[in-house]
PDB file of N, CA and C in Angstrom:
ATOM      1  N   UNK A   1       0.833  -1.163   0.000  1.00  0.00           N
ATOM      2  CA  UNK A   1       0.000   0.000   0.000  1.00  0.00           C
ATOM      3  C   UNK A   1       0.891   1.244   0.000  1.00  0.00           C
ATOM      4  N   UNK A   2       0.481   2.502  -0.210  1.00  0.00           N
ATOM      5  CA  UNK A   2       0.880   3.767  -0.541  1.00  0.00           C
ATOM      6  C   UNK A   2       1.158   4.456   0.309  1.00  0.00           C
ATOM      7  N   UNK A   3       1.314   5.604   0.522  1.00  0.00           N
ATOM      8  CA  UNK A   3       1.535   6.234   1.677  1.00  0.00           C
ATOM      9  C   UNK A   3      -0.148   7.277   1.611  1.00  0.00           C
ATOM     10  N   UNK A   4      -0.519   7.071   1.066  1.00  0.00           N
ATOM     11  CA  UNK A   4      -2.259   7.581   0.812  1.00  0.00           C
ATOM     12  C   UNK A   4      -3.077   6.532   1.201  1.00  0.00           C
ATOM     13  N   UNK A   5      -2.781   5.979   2.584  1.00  0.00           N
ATOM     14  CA  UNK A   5      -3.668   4.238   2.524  1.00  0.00           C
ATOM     15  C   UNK A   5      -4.552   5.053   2.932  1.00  0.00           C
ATOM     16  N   UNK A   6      -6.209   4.149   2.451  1.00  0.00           N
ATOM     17  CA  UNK A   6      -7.081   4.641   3.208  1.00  0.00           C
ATOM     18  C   UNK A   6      -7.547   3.527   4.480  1.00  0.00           C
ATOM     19  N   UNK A   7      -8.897   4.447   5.050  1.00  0.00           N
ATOM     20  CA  UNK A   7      -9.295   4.076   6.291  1.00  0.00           C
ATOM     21  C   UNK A   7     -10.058   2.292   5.920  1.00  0.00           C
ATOM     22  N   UNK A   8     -10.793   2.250   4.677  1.00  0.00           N
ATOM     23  CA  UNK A   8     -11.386   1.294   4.081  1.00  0.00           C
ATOM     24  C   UNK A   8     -11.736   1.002   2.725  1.00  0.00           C
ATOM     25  N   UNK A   9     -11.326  -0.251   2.587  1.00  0.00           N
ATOM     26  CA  UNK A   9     -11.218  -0.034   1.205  1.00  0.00           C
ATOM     27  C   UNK A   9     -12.761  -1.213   0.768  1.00  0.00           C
ATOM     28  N   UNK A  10     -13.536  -0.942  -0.661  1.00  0.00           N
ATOM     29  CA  UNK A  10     -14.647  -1.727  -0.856  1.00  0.00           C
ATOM     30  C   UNK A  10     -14.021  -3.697  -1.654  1.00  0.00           C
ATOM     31  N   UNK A  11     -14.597  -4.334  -1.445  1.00  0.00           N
ATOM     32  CA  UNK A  11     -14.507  -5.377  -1.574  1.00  0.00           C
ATOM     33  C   UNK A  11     -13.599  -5.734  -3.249  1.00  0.00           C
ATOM     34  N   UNK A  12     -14.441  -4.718  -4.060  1.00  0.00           N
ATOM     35  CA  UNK A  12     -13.288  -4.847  -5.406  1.00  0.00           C
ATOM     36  C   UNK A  12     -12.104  -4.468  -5.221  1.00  0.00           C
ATOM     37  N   UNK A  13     -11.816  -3.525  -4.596  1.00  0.00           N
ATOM     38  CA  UNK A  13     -10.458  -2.735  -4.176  1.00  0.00           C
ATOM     39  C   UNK A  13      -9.813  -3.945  -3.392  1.00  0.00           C
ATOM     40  N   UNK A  14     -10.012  -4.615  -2.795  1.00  0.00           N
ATOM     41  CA  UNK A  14      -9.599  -5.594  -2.139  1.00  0.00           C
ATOM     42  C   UNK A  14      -8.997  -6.451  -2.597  1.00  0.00           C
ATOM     43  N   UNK A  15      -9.742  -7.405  -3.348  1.00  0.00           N
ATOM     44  CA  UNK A  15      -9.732  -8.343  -4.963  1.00  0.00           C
ATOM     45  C   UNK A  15      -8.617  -8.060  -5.512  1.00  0.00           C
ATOM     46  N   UNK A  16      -8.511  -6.611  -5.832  1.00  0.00           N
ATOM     47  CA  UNK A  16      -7.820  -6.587  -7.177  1.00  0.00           C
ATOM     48  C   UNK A  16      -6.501  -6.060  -6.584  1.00  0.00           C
ATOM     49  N   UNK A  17      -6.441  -5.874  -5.383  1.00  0.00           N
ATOM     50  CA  UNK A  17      -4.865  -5.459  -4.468  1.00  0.00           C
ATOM     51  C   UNK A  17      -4.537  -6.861  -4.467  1.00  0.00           C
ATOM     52  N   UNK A  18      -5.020  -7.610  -4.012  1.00  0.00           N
ATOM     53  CA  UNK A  18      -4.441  -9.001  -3.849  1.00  0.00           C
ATOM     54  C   UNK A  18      -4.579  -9.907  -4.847  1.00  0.00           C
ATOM     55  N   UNK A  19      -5.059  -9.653  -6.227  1.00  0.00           N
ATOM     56  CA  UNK A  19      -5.047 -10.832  -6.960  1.00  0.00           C
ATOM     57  C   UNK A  19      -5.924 -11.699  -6.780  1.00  0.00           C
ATOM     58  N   UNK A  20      -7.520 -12.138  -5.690  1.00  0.00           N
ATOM     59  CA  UNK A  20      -8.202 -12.417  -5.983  1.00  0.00           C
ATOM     60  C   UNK A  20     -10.031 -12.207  -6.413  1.00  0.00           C
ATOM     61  N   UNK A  21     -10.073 -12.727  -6.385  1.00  0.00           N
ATOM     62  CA  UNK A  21     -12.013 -12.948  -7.028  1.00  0.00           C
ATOM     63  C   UNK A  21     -12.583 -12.596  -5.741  1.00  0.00           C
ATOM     64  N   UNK A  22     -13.671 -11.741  -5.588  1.00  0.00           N
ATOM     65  CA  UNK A  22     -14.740 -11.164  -4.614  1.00  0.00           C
ATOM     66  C   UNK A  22     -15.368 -11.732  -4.106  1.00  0.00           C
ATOM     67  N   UNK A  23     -15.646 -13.312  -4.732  1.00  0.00           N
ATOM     68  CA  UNK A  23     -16.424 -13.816  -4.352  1.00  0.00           C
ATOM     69  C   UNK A  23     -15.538 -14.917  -2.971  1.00  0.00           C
ATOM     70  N   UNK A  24     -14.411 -14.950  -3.678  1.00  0.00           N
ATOM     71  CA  UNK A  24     -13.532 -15.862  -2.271  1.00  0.00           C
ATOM     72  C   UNK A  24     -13.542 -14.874  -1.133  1.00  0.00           C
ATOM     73  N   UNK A  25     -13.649 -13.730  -1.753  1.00  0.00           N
ATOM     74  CA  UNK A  25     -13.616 -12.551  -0.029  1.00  0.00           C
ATOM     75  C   UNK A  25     -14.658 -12.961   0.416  1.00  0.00           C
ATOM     76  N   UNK A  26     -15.626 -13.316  -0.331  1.00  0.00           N
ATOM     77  CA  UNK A  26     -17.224 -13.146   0.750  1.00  0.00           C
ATOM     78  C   UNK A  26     -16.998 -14.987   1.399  1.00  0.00           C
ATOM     79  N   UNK A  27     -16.685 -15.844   0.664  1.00  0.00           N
ATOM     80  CA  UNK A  27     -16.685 -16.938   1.138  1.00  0.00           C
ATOM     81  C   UNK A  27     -15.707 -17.413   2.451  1.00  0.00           C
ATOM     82  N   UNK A  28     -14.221 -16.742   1.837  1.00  0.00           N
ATOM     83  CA  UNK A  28     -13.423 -16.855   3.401  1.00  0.00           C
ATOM     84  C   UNK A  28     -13.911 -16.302   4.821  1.00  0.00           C
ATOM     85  N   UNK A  29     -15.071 -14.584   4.686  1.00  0.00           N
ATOM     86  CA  UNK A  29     -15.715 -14.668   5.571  1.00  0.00           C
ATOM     87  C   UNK A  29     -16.390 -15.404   6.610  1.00  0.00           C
ATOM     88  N   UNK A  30     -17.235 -16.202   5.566  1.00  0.00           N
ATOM     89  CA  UNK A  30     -17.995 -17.026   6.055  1.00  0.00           C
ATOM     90  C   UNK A  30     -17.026 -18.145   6.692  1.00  0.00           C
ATOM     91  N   UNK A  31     -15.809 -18.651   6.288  1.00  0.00           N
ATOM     92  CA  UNK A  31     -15.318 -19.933   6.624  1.00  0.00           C
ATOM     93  C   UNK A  31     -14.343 -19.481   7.893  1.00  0.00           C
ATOM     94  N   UNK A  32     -14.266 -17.896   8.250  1.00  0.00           N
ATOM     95  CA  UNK A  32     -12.967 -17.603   8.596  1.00  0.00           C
ATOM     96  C   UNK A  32     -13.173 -16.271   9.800  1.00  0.00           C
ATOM     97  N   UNK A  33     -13.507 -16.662  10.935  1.00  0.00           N
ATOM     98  CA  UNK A  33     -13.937 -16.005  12.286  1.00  0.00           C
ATOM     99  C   UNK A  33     -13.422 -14.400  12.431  1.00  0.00           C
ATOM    100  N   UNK A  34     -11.892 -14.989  11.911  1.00  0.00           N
ATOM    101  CA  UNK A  34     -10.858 -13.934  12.059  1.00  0.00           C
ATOM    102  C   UNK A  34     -11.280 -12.422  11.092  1.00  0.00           C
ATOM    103  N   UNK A  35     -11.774 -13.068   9.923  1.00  0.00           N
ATOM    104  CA  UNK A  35     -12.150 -12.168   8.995  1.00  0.00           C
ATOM    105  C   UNK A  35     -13.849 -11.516   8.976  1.00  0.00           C
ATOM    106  N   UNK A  36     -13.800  -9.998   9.478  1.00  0.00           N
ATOM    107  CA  UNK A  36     -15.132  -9.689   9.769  1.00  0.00           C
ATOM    108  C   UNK A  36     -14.849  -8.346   9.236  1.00  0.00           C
ATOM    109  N   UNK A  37     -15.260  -8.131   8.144  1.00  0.00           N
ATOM    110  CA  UNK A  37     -15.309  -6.594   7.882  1.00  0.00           C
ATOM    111  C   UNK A  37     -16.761  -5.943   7.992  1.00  0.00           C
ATOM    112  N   UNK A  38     -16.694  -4.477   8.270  1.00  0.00           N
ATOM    113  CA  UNK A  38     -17.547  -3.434   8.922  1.00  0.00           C
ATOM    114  C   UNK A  38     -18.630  -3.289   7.794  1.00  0.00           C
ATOM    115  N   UNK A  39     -19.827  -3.091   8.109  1.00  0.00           N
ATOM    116  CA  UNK A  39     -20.691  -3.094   7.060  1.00  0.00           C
ATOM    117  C   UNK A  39     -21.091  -1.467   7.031  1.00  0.00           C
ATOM    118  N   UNK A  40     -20.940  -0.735   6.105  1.00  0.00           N
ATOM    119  CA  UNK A  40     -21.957   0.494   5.769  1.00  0.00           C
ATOM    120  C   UNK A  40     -23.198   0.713   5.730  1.00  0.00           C
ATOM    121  N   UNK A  41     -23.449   2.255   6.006  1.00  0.00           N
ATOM    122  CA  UNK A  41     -25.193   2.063   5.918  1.00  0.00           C
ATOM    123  C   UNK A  41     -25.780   1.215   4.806  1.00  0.00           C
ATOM    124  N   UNK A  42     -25.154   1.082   3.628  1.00  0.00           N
ATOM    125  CA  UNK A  42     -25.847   0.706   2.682  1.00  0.00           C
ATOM    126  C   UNK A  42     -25.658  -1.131   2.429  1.00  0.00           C
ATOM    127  N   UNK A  43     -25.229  -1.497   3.794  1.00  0.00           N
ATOM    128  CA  UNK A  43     -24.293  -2.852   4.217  1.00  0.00           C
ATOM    129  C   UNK A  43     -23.414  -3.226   3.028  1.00  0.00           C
ATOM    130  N   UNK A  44     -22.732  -2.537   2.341  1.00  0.00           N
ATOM    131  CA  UNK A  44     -21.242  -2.903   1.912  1.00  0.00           C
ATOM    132  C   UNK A  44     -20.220  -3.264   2.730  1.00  0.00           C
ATOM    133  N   UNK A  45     -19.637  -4.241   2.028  1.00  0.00           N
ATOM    134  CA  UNK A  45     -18.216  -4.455   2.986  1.00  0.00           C
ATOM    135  C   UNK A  45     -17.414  -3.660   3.300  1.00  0.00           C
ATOM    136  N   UNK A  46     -16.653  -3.239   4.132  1.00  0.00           N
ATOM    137  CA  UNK A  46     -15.842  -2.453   4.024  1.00  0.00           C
ATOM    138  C   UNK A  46     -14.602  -3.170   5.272  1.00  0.00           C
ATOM    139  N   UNK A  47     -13.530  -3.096   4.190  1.00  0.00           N
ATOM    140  CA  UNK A  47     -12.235  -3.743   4.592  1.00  0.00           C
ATOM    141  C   UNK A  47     -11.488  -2.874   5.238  1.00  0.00           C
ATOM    142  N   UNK A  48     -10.620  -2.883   6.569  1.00  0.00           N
ATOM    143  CA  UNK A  48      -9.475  -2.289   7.086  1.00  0.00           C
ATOM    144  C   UNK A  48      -8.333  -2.502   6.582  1.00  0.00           C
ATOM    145  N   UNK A  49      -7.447  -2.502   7.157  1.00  0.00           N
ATOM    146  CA  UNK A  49      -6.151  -3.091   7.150  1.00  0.00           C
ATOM    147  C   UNK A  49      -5.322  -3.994   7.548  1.00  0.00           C
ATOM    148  N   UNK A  50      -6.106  -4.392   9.046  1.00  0.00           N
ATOM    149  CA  UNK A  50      -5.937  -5.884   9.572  1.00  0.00           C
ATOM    150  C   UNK A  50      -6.797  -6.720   8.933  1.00  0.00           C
ATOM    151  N   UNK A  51      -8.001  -6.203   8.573  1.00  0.00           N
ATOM    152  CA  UNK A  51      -8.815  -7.322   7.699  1.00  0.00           C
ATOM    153  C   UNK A  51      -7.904  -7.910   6.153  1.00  0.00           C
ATOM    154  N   UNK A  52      -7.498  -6.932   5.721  1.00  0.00           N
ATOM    155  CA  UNK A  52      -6.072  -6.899   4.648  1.00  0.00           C
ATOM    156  C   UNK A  52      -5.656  -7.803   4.609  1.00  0.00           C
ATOM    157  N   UNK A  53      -4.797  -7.525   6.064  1.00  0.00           N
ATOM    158  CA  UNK A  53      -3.553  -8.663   6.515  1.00  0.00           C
ATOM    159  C   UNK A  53      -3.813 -10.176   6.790  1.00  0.00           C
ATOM    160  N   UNK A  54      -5.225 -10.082   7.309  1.00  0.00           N
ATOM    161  CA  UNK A  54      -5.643 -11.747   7.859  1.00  0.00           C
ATOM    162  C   UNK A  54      -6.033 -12.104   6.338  1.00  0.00           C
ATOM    163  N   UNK A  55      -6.575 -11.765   5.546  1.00  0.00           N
ATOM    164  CA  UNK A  55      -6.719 -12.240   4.002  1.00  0.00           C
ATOM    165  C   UNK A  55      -5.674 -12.442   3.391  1.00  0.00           C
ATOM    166  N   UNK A  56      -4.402 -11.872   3.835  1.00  0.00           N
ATOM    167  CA  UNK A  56      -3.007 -12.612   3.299  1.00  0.00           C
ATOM    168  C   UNK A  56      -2.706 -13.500   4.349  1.00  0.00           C
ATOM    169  N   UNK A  57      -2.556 -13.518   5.376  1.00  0.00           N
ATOM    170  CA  UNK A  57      -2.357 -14.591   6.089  1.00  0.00           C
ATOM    171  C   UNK A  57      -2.818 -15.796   5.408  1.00  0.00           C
ATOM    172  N   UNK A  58      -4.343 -15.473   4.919  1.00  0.00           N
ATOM    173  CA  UNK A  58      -4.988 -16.819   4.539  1.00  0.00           C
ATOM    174  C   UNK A  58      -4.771 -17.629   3.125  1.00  0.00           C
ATOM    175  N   UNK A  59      -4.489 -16.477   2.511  1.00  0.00           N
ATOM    176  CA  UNK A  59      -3.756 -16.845   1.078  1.00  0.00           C
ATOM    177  C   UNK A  59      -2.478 -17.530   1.181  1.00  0.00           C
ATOM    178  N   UNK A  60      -2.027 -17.075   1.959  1.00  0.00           N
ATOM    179  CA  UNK A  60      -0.689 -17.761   2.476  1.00  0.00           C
ATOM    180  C   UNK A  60      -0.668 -18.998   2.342  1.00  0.00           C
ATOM    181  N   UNK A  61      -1.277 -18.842   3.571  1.00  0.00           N
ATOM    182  CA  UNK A  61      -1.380 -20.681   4.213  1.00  0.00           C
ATOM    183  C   UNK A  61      -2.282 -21.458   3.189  1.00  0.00           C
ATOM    184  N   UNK A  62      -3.387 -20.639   2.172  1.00  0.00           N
ATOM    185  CA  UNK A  62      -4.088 -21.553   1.242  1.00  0.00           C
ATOM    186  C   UNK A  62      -2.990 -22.013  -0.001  1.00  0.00           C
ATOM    187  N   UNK A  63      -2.440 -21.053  -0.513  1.00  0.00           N
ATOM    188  CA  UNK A  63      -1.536 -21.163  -1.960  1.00  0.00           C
ATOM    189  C   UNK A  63      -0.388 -21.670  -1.665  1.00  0.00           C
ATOM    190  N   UNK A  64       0.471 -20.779  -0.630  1.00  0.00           N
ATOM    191  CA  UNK A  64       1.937 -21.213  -0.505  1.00  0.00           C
ATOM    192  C   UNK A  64       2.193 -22.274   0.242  1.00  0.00           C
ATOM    193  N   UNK A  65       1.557 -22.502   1.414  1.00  0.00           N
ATOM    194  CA  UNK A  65       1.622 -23.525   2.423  1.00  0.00           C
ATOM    195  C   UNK A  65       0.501 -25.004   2.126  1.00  0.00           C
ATOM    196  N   UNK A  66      -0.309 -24.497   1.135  1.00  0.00           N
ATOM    197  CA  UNK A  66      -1.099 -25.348   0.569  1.00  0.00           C
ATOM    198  C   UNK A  66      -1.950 -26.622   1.526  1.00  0.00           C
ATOM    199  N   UNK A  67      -2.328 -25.717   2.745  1.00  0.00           N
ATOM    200  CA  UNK A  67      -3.121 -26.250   3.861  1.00  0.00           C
ATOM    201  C   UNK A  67      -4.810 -25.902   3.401  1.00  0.00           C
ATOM    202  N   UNK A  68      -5.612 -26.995   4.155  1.00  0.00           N
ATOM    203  CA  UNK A  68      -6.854 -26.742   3.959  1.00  0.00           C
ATOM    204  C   UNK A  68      -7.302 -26.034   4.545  1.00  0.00           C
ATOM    205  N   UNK A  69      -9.048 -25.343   4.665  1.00  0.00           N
ATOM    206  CA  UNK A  69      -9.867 -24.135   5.116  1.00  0.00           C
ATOM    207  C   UNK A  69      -9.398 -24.500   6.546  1.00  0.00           C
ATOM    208  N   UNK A  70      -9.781 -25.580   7.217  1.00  0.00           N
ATOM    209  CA  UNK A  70      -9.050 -26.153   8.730  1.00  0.00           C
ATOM    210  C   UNK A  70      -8.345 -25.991   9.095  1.00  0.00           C
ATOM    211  N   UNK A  71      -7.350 -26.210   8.374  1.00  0.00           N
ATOM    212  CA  UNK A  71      -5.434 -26.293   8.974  1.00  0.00           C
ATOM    213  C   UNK A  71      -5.512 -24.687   9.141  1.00  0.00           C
ATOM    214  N   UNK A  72      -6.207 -24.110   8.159  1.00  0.00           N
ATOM    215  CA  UNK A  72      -6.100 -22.724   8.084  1.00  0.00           C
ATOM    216  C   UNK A  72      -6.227 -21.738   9.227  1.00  0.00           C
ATOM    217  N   UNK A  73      -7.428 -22.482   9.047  1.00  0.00           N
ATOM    218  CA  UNK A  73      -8.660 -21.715  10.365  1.00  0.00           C
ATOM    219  C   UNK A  73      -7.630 -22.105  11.815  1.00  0.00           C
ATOM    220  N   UNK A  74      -7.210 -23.171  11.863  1.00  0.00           N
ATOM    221  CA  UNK A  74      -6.496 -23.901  13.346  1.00  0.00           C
ATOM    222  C   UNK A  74      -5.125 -23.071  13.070  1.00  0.00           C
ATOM    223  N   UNK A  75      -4.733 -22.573  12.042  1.00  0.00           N
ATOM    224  CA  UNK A  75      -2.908 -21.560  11.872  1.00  0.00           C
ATOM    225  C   UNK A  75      -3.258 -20.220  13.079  1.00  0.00           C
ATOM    226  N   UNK A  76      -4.574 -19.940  12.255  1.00  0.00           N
ATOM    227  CA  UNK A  76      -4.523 -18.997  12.119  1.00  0.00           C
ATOM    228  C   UNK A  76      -5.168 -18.477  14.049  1.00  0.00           C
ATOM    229  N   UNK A  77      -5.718 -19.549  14.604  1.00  0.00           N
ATOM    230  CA  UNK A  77      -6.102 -19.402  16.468  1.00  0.00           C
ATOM    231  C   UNK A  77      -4.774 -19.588  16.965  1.00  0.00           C
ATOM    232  N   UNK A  78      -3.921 -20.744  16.699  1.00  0.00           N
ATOM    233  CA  UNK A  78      -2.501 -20.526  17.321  1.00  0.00           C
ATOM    234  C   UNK A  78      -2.019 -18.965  16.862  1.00  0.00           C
ATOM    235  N   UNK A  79      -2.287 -18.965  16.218  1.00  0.00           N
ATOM    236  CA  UNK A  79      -1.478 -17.396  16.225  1.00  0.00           C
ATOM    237  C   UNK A  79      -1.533 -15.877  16.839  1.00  0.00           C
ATOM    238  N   UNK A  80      -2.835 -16.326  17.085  1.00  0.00           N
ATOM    239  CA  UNK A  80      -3.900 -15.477  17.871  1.00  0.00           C
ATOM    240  C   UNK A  80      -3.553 -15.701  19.100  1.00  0.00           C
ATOM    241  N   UNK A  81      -3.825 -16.913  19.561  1.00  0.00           N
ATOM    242  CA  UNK A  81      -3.420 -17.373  20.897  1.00  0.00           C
ATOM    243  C   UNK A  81      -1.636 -16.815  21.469  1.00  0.00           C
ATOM    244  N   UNK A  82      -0.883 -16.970  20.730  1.00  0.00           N
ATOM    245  CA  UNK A  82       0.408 -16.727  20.360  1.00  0.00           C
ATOM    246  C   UNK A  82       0.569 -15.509  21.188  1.00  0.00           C
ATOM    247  N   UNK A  83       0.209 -14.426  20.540  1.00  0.00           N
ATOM    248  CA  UNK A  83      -0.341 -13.130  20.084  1.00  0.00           C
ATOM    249  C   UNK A  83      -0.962 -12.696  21.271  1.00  0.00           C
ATOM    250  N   UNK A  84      -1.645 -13.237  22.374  1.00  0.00           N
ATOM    251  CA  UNK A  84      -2.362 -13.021  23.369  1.00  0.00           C
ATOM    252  C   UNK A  84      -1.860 -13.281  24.622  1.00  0.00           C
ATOM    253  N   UNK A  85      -0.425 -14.247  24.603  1.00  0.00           N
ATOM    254  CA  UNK A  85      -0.086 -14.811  25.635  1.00  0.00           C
ATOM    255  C   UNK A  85       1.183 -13.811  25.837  1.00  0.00           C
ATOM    256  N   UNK A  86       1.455 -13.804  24.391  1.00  0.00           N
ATOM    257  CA  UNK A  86       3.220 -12.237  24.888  1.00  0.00           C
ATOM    258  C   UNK A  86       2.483 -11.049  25.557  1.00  0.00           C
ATOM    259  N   UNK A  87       1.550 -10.575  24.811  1.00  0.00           N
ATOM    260  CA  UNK A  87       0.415  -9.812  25.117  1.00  0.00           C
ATOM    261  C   UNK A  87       0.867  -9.270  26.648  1.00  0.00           C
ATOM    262  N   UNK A  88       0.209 -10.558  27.438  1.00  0.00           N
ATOM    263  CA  UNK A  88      -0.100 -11.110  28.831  1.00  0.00           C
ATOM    264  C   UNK A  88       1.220 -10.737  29.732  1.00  0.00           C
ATOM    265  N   UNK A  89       2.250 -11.872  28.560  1.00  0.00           N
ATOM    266  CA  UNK A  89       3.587 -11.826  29.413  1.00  0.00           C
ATOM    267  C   UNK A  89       3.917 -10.580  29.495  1.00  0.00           C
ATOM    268  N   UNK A  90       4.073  -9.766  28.574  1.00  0.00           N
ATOM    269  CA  UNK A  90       4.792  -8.505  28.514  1.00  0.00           C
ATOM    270  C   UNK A  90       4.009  -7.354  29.953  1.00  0.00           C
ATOM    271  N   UNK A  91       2.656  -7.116  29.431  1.00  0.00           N
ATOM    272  CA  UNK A  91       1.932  -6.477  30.927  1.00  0.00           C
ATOM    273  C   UNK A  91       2.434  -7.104  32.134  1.00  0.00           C
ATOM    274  N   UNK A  92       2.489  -8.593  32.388  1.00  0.00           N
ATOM    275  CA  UNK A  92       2.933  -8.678  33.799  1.00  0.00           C
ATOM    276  C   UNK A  92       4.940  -8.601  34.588  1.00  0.00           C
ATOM    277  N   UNK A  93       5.464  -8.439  33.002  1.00  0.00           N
ATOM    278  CA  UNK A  93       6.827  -8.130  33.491  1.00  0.00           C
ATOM    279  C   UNK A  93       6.638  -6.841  33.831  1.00  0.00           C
ATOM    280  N   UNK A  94       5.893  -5.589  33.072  1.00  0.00           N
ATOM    281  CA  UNK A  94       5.929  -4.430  33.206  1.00  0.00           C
ATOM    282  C   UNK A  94       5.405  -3.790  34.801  1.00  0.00           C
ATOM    283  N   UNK A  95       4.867  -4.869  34.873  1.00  0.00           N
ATOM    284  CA  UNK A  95       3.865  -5.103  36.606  1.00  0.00           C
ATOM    285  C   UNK A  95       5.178  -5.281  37.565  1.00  0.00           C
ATOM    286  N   UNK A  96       5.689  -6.301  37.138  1.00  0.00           N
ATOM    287  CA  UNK A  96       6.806  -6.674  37.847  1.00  0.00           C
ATOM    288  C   UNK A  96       8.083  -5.857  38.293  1.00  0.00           C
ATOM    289  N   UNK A  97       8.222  -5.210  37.280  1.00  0.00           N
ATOM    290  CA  UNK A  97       9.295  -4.307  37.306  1.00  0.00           C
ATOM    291  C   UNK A  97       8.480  -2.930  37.621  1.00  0.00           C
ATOM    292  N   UNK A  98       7.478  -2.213  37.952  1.00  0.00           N
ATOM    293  CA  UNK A  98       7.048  -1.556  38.653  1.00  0.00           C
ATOM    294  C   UNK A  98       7.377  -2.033  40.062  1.00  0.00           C
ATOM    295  N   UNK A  99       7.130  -2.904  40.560  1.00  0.00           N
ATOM    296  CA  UNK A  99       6.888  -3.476  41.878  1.00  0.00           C
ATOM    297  C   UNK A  99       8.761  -3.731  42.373  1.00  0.00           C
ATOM    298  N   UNK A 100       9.621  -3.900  41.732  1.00  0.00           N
ATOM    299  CA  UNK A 100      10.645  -4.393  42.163  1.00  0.00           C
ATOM    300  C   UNK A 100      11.102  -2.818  42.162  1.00  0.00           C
ATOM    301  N   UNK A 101      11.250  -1.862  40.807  1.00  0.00           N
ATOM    302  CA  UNK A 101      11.407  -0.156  41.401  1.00  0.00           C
ATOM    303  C   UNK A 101      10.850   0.483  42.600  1.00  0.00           C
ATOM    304  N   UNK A 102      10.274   0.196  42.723  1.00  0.00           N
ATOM    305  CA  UNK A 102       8.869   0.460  44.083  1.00  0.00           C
ATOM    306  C   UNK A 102       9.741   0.363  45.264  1.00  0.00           C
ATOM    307  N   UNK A 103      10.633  -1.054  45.742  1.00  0.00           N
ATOM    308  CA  UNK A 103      10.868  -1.845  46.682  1.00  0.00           C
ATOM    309  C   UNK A 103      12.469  -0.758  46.751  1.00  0.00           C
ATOM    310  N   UNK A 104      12.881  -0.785  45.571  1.00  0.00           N
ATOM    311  CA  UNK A 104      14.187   0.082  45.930  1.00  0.00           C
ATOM    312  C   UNK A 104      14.049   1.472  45.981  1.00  0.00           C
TER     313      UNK A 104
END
């Protein structure tokens, strides 16, 4: 993307950044928790930029890694999970090391 990214982009804009068909956007939706884009008044899709990114994630693991909608869907919660636990760790060192400055 450009240095003009926008806030959301519509479902063709999407497609045609990444090289696929509109209709796999609407279907990975459906197959793919991770992927939920914002609907407009007029309920159009409308894509972010993490929505972006988890649609390459998924291309990824569909084309290059050549895993099924499953393996996919299961990559893609470890990663999340992953993602949630440094998360975790990191707040409670920061806890920690409050508390040990504190003491001195």
């Amino acid at each position: 993307m450009d240095n003009n990214t926008k806030l959301y982009y519509d479902t063709n804009e999407v497609a045609e950044l990444l090289g696929c068909q509109p209709s796999a956007l609407r279907f990975w939706e459906k197959k793919f928790p991770h992927l939920c884009p914002k609907r407009d008044s007029r309920n159009r899709r409308r894509y972010t930029e993490s929505d972006i990114e988890v649609i390459r994630k998924i291309m990824y693991q569909r084309e290059t890694q050549g895993r099924s909608i499953k393996a996919t869907r299961q990559q893609l919660n470890h990663r999340e999970m992953a993602q949630n636990v440094i998360h975790r760790l990191t707040r409670i060192r920061s806890f920690l090391e409050e508390i040990r400055d504190s003491i001195h």
